[in-house]
C-alpha atoms as a PDB file:
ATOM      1  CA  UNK A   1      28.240-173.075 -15.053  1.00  0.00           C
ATOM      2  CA  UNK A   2      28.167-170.831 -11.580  1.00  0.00           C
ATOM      3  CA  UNK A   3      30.486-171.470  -8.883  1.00  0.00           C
ATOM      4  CA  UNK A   4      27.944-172.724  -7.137  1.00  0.00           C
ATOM      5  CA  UNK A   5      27.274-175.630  -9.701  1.00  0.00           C
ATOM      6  CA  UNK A   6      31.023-176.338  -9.253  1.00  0.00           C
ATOM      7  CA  UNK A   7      31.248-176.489  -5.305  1.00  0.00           C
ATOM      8  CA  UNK A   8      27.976-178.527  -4.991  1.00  0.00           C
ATOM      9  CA  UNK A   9      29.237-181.175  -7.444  1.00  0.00           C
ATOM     10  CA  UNK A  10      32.794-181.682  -5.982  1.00  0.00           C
ATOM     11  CA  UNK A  11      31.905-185.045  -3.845  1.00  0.00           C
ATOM     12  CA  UNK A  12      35.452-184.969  -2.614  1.00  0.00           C
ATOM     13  CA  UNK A  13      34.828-181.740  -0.795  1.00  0.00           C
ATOM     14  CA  UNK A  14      33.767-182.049   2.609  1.00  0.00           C
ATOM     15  CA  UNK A  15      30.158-179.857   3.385  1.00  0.00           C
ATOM     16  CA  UNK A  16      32.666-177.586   6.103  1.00  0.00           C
ATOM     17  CA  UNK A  17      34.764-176.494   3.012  1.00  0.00           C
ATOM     18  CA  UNK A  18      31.661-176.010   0.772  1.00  0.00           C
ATOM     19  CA  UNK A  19      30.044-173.397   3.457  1.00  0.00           C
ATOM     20  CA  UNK A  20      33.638-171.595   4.041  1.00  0.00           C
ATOM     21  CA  UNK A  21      34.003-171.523   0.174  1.00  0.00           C
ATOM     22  CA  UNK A  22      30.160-169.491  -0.063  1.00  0.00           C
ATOM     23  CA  UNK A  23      31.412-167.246   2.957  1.00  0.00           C
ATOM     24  CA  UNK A  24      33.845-166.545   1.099  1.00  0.00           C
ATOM     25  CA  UNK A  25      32.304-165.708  -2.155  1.00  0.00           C
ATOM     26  CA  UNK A  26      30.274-163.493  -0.685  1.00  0.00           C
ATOM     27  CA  UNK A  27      32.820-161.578   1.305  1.00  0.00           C
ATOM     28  CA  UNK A  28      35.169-161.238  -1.438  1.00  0.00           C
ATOM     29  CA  UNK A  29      34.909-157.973  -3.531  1.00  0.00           C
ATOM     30  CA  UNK A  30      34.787-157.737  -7.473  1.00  0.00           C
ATOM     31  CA  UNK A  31      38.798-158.866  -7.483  1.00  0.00           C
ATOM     32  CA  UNK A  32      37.215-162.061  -6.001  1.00  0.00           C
ATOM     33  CA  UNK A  33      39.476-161.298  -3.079  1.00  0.00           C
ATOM     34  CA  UNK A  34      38.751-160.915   0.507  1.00  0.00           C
ATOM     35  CA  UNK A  35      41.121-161.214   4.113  1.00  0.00           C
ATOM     36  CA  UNK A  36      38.445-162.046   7.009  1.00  0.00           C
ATOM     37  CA  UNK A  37      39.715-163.432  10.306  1.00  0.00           C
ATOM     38  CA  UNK A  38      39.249-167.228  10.990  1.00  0.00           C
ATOM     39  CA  UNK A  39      37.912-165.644  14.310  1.00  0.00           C
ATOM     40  CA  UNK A  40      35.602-163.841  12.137  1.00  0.00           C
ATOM     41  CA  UNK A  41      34.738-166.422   9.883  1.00  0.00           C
ATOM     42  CA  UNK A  42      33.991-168.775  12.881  1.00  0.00           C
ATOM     43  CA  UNK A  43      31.620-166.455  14.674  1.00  0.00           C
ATOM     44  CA  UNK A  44      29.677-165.826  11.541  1.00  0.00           C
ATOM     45  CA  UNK A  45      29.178-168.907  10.525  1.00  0.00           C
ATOM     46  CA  UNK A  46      28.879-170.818  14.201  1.00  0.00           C
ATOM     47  CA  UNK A  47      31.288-172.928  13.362  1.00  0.00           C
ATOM     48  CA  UNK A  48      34.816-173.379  15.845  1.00  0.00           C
ATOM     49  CA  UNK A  49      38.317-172.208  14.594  1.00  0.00           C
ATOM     50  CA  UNK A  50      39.728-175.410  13.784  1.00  0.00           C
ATOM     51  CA  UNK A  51      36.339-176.543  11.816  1.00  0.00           C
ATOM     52  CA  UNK A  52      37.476-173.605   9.789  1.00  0.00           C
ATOM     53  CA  UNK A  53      40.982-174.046   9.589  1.00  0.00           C
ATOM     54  CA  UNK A  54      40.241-177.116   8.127  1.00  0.00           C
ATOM     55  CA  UNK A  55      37.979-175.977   5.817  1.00  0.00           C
ATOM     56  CA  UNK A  56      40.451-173.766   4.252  1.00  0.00           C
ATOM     57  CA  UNK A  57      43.131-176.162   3.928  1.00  0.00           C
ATOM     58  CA  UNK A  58      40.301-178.430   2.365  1.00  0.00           C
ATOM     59  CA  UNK A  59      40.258-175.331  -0.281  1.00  0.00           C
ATOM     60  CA  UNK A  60      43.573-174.675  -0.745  1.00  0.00           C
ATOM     61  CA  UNK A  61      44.419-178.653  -1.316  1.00  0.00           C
ATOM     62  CA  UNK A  62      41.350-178.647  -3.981  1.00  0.00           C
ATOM     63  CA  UNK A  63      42.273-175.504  -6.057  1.00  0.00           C
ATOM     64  CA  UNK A  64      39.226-173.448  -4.962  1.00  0.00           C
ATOM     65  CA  UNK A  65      41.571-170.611  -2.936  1.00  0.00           C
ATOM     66  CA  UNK A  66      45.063-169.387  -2.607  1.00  0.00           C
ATOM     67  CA  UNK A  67      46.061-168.103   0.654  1.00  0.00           C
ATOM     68  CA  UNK A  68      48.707-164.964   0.897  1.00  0.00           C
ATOM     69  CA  UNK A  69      49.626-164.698   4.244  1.00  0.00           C
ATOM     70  CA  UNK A  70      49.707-160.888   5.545  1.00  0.00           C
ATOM     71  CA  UNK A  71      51.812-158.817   7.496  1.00  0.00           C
ATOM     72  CA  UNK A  72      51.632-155.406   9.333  1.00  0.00           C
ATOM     73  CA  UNK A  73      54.335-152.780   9.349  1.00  0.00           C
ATOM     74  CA  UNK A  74      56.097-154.233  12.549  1.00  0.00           C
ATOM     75  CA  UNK A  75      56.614-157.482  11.085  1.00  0.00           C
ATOM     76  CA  UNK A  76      53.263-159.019  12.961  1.00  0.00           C
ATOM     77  CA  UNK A  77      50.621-161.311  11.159  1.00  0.00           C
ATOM     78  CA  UNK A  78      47.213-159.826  10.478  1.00  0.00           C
ATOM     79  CA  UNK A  79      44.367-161.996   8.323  1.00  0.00           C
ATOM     80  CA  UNK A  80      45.256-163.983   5.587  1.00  0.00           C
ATOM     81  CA  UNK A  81      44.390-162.669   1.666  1.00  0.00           C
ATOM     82  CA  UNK A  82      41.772-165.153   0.212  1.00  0.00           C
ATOM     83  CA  UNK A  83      42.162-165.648  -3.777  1.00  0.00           C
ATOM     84  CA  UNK A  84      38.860-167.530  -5.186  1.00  0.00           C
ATOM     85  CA  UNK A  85      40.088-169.004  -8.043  1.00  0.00           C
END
């Protein structure tokens, strides 16, 4: 069974989530981890930041990601680390 067959049968997951979650997919590299911007995320897929926000949380609460927040050198936040589980 593909991902795919997995994301498209979860009723429970709202159709926001489902879109983020492909995104995703096909950002992430063979690891099956990636670290795009919500920003960036947003714009690519027309969708507003707290649409996406939302989406990920979605994710996170159904077991499909694990979020690693990130942090530069002088302590600031850069993107998130995506783990597709």
């Amino acid at each position: 069974m593909s991902f795919f067959d997995t994301i498209y049968s979860d009723n429970a997951l709202p159709h926001r989530a489902k879109t983020v979650y492909m995104y995703l997919q096909n950002m992430s590299v063979s690891t099956g981890q990636c670290w795009p911007g919500i920003r960036t995320i947003a714009a690519d897929l027309a969708l507003s930041r707290s649409t996406v926000k939302r989406a990920l949380v979605d994710l996170e609460k159904h077991g499909y990601i694990e979020k690693e927040r990130r942090y530069r050198g002088n302590g600031s936040s850069t993107s998130n680390l995506y783990k597709l589980l």
